[in-house]
Protein backbone atom coordinates (compact mmCIF):
# COMPACT_ATOMS: atom_id res chain seq x y z
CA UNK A 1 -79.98 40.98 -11.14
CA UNK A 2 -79.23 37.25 -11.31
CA UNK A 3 -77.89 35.47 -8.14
CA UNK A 4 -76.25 32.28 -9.49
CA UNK A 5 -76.76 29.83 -5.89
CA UNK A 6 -73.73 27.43 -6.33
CA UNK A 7 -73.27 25.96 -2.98
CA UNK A 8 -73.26 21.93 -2.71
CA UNK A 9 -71.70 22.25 -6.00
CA UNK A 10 -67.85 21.01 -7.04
CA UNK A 11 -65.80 23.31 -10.12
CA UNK A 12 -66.02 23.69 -12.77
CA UNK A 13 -69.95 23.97 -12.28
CA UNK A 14 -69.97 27.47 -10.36
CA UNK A 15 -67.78 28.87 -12.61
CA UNK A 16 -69.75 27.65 -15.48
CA UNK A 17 -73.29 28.71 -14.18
CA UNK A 18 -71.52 32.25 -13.25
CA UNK A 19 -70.64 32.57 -17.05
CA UNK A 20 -74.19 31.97 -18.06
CA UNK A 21 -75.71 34.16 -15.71
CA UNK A 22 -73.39 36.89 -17.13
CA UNK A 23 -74.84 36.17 -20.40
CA UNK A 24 -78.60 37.06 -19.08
CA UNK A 25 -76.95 40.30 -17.10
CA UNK A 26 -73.58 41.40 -18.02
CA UNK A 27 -73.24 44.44 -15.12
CA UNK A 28 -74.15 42.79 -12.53
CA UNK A 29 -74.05 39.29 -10.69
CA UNK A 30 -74.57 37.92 -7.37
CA UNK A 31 -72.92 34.02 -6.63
CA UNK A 32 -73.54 32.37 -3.45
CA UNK A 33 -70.43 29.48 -2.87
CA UNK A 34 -69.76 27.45 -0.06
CA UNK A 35 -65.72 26.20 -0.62
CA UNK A 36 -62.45 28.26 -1.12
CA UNK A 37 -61.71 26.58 -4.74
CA UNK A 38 -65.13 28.21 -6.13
CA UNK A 39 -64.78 30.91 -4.20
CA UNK A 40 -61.14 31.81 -5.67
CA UNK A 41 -61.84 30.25 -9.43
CA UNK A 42 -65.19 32.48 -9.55
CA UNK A 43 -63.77 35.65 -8.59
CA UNK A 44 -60.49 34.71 -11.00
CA UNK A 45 -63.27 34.11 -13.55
CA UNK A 46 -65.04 37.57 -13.26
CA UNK A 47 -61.55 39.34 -12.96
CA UNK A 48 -60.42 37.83 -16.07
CA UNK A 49 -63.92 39.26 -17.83
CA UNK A 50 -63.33 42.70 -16.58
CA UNK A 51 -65.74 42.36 -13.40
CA UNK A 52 -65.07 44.01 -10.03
CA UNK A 53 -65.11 41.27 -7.46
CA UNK A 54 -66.81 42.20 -3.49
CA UNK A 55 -66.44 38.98 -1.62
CA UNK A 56 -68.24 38.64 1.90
CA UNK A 57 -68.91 35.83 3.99
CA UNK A 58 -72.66 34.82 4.87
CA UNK A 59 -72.81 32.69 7.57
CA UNK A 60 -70.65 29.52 6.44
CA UNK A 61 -71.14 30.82 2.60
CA UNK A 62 -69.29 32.76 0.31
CA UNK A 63 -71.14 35.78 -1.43
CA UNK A 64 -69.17 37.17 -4.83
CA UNK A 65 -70.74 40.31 -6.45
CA UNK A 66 -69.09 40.71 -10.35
CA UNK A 67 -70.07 44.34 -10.78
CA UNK A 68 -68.97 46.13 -14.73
């Protein structure tokens, strides 16, 4: 399992650290966010590539699971 920790970080750099982590495991990945706009462009990201998207909230954080 790869958990891609993007908080502190401004798109398009969780979205592009979510596709490489996809390369390493493509069933399964865990991204941490902490703002709306990664939030909604990394989920729209692993819909797109035929993920299932489970969004909860960790404290102040985001926590996307992309799940083949």
């Amino acid at each position: 399992m790869d958990r891609v920790d993007a908080r502190g970080m401004s798109c398009p750099q969780p979205v592009l650290m979510t596709k490489n982590a996809i390369k390493n495991n493509p069933n399964y990945v865990e991204i941490i966010v902490d703002n709306n706009t990664a939030k909604e462009n990394v989920s729209r990201f692993l819909k797109n590539n035929g993920y299932k998207v489970e969004i909860s909230e960790v404290n102040e954080d985001y926590l996307l699971k992309g799940i083949k």
